[in-house]
Protein backbone atom coordinates (compact mmCIF):
# COMPACT_ATOMS: atom_id res chain seq x y z
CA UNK A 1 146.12 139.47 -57.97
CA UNK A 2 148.63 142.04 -57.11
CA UNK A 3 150.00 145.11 -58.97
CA UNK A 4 153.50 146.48 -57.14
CA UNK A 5 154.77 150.31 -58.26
CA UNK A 6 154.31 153.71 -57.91
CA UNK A 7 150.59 154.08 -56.61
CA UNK A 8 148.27 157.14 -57.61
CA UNK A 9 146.36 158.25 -54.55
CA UNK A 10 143.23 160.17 -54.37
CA UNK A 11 145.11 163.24 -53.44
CA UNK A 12 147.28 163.39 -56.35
CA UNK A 13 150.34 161.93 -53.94
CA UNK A 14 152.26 158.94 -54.80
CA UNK A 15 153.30 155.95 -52.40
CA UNK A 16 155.28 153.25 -53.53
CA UNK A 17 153.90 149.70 -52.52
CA UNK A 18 151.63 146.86 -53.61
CA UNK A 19 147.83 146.66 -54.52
CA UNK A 20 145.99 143.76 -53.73
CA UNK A 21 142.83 142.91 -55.59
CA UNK A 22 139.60 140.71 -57.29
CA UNK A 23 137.14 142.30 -58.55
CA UNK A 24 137.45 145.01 -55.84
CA UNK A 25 140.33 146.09 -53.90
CA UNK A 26 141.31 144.43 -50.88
CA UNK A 27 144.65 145.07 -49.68
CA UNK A 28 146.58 148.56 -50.27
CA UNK A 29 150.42 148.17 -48.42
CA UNK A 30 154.18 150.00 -48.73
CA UNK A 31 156.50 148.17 -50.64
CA UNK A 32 160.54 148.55 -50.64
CA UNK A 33 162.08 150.57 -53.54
CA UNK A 34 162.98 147.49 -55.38
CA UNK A 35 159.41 146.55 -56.30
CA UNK A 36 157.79 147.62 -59.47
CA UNK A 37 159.00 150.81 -61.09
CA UNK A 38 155.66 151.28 -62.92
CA UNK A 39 153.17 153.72 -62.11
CA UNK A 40 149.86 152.61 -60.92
CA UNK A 41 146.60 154.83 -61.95
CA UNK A 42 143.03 154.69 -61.55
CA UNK A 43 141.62 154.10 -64.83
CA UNK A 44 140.03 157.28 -66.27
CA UNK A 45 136.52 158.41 -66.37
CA UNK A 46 135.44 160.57 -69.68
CA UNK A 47 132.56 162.56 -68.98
CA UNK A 48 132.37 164.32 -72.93
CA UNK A 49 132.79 161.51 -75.85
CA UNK A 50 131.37 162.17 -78.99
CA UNK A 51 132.97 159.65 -81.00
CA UNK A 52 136.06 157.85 -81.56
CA UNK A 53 137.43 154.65 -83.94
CA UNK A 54 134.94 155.73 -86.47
CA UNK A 55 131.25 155.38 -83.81
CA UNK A 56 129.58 158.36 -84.04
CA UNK A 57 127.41 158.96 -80.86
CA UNK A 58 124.88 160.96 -83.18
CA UNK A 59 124.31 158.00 -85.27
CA UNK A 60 125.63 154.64 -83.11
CA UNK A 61 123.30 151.81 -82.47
CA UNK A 62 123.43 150.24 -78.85
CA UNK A 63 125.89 147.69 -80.50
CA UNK A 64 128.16 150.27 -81.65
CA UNK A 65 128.12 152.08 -78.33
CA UNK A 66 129.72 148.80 -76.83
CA UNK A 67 131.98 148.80 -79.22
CA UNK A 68 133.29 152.16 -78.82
CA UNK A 69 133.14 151.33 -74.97
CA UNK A 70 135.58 148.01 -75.91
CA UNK A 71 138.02 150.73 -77.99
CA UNK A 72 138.07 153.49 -74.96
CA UNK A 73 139.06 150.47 -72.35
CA UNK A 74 141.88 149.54 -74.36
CA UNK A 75 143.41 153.42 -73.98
CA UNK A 76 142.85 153.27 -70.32
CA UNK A 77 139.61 154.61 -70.04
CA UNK A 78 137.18 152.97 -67.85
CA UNK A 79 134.23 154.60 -67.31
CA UNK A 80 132.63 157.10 -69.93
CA UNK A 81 129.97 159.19 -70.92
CA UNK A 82 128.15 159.16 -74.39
CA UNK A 83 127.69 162.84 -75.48
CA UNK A 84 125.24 163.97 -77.87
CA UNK A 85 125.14 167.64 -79.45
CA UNK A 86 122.71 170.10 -80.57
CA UNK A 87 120.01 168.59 -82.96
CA UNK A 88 116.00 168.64 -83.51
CA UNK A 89 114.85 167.40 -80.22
CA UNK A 90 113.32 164.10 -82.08
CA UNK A 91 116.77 163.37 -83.05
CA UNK A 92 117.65 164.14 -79.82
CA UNK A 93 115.21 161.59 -78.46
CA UNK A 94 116.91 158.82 -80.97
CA UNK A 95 119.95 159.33 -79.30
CA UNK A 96 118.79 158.63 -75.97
CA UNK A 97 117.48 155.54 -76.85
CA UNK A 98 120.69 154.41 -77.81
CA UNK A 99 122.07 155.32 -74.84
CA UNK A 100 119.54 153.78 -72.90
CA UNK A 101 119.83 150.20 -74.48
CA UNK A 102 123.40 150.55 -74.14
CA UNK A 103 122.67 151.14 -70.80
CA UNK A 104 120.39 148.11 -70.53
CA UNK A 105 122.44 145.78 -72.54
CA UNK A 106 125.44 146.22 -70.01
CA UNK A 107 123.96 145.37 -67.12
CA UNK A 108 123.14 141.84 -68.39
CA UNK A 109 126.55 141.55 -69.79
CA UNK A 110 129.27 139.89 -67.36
CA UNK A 111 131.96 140.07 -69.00
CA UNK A 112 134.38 142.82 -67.99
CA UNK A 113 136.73 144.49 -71.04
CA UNK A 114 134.13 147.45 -71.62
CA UNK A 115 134.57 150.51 -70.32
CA UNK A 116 131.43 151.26 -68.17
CA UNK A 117 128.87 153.39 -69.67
CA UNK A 118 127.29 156.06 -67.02
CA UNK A 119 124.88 157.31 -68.73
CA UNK A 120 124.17 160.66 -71.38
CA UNK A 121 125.92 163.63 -71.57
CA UNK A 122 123.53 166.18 -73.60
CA UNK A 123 125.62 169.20 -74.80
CA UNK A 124 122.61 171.40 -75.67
CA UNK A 125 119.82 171.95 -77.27
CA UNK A 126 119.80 174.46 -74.27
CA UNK A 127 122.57 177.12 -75.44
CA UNK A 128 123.81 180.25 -76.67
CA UNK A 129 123.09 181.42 -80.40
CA UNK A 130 125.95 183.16 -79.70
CA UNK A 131 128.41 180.44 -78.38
CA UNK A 132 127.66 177.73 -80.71
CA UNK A 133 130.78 176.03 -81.47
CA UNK A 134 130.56 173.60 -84.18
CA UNK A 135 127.34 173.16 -82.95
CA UNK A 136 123.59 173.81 -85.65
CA UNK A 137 122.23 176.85 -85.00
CA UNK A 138 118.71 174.88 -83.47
CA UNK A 139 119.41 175.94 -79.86
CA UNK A 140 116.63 176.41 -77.62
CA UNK A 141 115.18 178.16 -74.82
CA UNK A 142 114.85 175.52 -71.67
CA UNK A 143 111.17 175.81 -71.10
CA UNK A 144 108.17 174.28 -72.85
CA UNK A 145 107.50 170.87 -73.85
CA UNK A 146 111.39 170.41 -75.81
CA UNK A 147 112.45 171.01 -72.21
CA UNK A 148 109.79 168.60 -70.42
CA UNK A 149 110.58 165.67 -73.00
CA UNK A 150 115.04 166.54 -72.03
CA UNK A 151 114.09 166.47 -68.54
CA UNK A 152 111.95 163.11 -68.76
CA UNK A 153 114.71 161.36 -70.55
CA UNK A 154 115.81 158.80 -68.02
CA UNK A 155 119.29 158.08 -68.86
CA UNK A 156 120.42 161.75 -68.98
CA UNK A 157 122.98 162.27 -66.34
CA UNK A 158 125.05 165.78 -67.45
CA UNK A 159 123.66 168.20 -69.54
CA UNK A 160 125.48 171.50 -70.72
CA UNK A 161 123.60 174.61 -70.52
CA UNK A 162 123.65 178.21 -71.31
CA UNK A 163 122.60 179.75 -67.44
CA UNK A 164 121.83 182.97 -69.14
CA UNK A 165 119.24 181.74 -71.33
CA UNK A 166 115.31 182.87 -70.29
CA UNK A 167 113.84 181.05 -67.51
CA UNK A 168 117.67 179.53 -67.24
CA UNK A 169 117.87 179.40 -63.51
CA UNK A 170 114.65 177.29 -63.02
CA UNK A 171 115.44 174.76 -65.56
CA UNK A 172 118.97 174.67 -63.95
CA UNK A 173 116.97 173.73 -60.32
CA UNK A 174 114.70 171.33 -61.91
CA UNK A 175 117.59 169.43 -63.82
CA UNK A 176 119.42 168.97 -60.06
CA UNK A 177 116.22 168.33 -58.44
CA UNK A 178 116.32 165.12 -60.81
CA UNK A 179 119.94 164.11 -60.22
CA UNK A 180 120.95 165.83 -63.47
CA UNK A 181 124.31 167.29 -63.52
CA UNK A 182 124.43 170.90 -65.17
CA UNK A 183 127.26 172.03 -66.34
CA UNK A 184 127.88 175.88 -67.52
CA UNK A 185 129.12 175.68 -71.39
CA UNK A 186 128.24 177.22 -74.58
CA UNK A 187 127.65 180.18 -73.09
CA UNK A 188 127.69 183.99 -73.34
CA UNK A 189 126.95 184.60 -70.07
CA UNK A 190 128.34 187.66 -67.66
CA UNK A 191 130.32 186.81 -64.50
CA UNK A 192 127.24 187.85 -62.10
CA UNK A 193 125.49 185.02 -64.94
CA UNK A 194 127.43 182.41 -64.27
CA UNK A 195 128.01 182.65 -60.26
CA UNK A 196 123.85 182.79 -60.24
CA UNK A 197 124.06 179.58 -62.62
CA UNK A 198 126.81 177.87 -59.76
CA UNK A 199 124.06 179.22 -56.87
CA UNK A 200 120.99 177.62 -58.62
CA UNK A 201 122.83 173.80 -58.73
CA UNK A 202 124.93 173.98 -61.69
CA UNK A 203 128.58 171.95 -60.59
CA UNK A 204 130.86 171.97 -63.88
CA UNK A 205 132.25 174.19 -66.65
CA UNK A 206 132.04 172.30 -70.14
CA UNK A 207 135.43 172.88 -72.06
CA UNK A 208 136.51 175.73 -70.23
CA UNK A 209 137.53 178.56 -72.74
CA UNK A 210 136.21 177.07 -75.66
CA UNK A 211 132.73 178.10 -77.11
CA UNK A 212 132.42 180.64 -74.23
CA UNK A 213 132.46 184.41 -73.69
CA UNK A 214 135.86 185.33 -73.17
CA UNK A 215 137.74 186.60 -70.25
CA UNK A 216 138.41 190.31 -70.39
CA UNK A 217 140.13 192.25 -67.49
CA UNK A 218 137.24 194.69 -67.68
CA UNK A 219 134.45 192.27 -68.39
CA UNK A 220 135.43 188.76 -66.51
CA UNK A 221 132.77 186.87 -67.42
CA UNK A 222 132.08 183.22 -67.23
CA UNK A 223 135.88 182.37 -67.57
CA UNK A 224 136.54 184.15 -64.01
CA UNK A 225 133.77 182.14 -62.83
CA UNK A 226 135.11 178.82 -63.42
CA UNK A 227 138.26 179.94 -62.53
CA UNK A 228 137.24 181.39 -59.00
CA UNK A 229 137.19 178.89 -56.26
CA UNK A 230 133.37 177.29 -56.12
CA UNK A 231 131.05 174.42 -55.84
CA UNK A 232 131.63 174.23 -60.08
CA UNK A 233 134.68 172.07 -61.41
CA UNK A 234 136.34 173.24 -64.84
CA UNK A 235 136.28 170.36 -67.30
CA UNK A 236 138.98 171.00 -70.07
CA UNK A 237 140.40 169.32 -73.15
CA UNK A 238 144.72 168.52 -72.93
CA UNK A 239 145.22 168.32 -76.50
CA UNK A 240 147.20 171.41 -76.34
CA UNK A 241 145.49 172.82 -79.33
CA UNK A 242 141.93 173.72 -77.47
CA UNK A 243 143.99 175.13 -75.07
CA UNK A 244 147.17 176.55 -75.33
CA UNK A 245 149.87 174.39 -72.44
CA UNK A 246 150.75 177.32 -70.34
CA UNK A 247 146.91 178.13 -70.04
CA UNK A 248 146.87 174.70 -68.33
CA UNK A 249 149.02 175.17 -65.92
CA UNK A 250 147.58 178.43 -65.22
CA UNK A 251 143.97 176.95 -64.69
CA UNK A 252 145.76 174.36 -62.87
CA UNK A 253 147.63 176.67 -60.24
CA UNK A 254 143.71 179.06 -60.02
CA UNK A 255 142.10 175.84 -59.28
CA UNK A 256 144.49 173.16 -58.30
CA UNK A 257 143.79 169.16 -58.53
CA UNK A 258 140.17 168.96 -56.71
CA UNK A 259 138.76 171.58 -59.37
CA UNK A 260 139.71 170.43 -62.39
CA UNK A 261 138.45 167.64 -64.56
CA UNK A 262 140.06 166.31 -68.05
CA UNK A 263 137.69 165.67 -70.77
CA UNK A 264 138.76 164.71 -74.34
CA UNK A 265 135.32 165.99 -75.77
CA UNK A 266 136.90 163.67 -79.20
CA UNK A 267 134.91 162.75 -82.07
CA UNK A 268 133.62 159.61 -84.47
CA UNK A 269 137.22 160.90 -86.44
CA UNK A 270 139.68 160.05 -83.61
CA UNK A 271 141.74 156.85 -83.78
CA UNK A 272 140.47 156.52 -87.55
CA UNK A 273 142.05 157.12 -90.88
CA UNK A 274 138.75 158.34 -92.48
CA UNK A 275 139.13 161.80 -93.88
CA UNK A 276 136.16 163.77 -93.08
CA UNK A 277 133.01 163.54 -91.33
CA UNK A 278 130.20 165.58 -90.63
CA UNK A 279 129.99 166.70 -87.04
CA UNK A 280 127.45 169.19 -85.72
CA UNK A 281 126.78 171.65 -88.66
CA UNK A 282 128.97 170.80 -91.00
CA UNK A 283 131.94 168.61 -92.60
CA UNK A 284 135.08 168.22 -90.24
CA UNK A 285 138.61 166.59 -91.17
CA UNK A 286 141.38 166.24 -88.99
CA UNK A 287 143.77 169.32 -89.52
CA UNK A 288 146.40 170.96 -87.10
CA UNK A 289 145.72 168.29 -83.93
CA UNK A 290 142.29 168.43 -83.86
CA UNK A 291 138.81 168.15 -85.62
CA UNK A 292 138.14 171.38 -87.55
CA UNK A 293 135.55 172.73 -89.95
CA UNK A 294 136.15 174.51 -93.11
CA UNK A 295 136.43 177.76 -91.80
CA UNK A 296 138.47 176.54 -89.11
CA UNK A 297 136.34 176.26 -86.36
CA UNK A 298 137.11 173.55 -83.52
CA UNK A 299 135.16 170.51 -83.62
CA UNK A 300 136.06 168.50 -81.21
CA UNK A 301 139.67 166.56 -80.20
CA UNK A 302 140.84 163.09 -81.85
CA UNK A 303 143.18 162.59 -77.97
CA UNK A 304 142.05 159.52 -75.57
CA UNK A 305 142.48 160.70 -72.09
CA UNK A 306 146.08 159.11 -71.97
CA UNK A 307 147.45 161.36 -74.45
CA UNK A 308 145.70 164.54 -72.04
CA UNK A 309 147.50 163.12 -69.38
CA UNK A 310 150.76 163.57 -70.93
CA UNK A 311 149.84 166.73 -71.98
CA UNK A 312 149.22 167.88 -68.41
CA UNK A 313 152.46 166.19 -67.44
CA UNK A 314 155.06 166.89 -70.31
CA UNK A 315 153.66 170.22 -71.48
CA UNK A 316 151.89 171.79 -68.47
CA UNK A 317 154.19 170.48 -65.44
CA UNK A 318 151.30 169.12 -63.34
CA UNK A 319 152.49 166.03 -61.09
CA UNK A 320 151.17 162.74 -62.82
CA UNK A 321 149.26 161.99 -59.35
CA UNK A 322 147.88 165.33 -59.98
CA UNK A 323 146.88 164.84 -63.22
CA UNK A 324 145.48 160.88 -62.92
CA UNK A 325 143.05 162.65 -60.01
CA UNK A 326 142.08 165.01 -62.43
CA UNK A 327 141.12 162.69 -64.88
CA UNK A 328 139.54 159.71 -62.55
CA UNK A 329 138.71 160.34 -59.26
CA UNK A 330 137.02 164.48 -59.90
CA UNK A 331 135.00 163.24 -62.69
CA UNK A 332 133.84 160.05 -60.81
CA UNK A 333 133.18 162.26 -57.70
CA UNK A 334 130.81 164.35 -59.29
CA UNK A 335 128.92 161.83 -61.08
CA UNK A 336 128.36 160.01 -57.60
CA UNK A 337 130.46 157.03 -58.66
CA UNK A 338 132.58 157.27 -55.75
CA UNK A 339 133.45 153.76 -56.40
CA UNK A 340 135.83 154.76 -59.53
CA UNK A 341 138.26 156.20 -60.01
CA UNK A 342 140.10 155.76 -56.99
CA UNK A 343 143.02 153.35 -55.20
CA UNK A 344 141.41 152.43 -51.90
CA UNK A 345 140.43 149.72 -50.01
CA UNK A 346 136.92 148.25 -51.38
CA UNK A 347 137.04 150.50 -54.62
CA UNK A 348 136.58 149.21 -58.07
CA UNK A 349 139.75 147.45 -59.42
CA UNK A 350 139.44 149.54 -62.42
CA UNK A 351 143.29 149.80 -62.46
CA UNK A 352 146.03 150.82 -65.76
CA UNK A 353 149.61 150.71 -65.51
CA UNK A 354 151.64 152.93 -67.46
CA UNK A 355 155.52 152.63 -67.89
CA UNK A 356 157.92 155.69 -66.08
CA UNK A 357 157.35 157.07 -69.83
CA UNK A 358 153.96 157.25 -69.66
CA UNK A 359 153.70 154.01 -72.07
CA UNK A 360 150.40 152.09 -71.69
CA UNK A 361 150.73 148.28 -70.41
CA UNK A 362 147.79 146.98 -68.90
CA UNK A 363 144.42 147.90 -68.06
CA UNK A 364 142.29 145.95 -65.85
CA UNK A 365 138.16 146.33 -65.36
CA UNK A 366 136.96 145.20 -62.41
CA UNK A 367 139.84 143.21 -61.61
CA UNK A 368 140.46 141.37 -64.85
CA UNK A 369 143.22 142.31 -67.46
CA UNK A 370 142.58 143.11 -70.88
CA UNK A 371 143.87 141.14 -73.44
């Protein structure tokens, strides 16, 4: 099959020309300026979902994880990450096993209009009483046997973690040592905190400015950390209501297209009509953009990645090759699926086309088109 438009590269730059493919691609060539007008993307890779059309990661069954993974393909998103939050660590446990059949299930499942699960994203038990979120207050400190049974769990791929917490920086080693992927979030800690949390293996920022100690000109903290140049990548939610447009572009210009990665971090809420739900510690509804509590506190997003991309595109004024990099081929990359979320020969054809208004038309998986 081939595709002819406006193709997203790798490096955020755009070539116009044709993409051959099957289930992989084969052929990448220029095309004149009277072939397809559409823009050609990667298809995205979500590495924070909580929920979304009503599937609650918390509570979903391996069945209702495939679900969810058939709604997410259908907004363009190919490849995602089932995140769970904060909870008793037997609870915790449940989750993974959800995961882990979902995990199973998939891989004796041929067909292709699922987006591609890569495994568990655990935001916490392992943060800051301080930082908390929307999250229960059952934190914990990452040692002991809550720690031991978290570290065992086999389909745990990312894990957000408070680097300041006691014994932090082991934990932090072990987790890498296993292929885990630490990320810095829910935190409190200092800017010397953070850059010793990047030097002991950690490599991304959960939902930069939100649920973290905030930057101060006298007192940088964590903030100036992800924000620095490093090994780390800043994951961030494009709703503009977690964070503000121009803040966008300004992490955008500190840290440019390789260090950024989009996230929607949405919830069981999103693409739903239901009216409230209980998320982390307490009841949430859909108020102002996003998923809030009572008292107002932010509880997660109700975007797909799509809608961030326009975000970063309308709102922020990031190039759309910019932005499709940001939210496919950086969070890919540090996963080690460096078969996603990219246009080159021999990749994945895990392709969506969206209109020159940023309109959704077709997303393939693996080469086939969604109905």
């Amino acid at each position: 099959m081939k595709l002819a438009g406006l193709i997203a590269k790798p490096d955020g730059s755009l070539i116009r020309g044709r993409v051959t493919f099957t289930d992989r691609i084969t052929a990448l060539e220029p095309a004149s300026n009277d072939a397809g007008k559409d823009y050609i993307l990667p298809g995205f890779v979500d590495l924070q979902v909580n929920g979304s059309h009503g599937v609650d990661v918390m509570n979903a069954s391996p069945d209702a994880l495939a679900t969810l993974s058939r709604h997410l393909a259908r907004e363009g998103t190919t490849a995602w990450m089932p995140t769970a939050v904060t909870a008793p660590i037997e609870k915790i446990a449940q989750v993974h096993e959800s995961i882990a059949g979902a995990l199973e299930n998939s891989r004796h499942d041929n067909s292709a209009d699922a987006a591609a699960i890569l495994g568990m994203h655990l935001e916490g038990p392992f943060i800051s009483p301080l930082r908390l979120g929307a999250h229960p207050a059952l934190n914990l400190e990452p040692r002991g046997d809550a720690f031991e049974r978290v570290l065992a769990m086999r389909a745990l791929r990312l894990i957000t973690f408070a680097p300041e917490l006691p014994g932090g920086l082991d934990a932090i080693r072990r987790l890498t040592a296993r292929g885990v992927v630490v990320s810095i979030g829910h935190t409190n800690a200092t800017l010397d905190e953070a850059i010793c949390g990047i030097s002991a293996g950690a490599r991304m920022f959960t939902h930069l400015f939100n649920a973290m100690r905030p930057l101060n000109h006298r007192d940088p903290g964590v903030i100036a950390a992800a924000l620095a140049p490093s090994a780390a990548v800043a994951a961030i939610i494009p709703d503009a209501v977690h964070v503000h447009p121009a803040i966008l572009r300004l992490v955008f210009d500190a840290r440019g297209r390789g260090g950024l990665i989009l996230v929607t971090d949405k919830v069981a809420l999103a693409q739903t009509a239901t009216a409230e739900k209980t998320v982390g510690r307490a009841r949430a509804t859909i108020r102002d953009g996003a998923a809030r509590l009572d008292d107002g506190t932010l509880a997660g997003s109700i975007i797909s990645i799509l809608d961030g991309l326009r975000v970063m595109v309308e709102k922020a004024d990031v190039r759309i090759g910019d932005a499709a990099t940001m939210a496919a081929t950086n969070p890919a990359n540090l996963m080690g699926a460096t078969d996603r979320g990219r246009i080159q020969l021999g990749a994945r054809a895990d392709l969506i086309l969206l209109s020159r208004t940023l309109e959704l038309k077709s997303v393939f998986i693996a080469g086939c088109e969604l109905s």
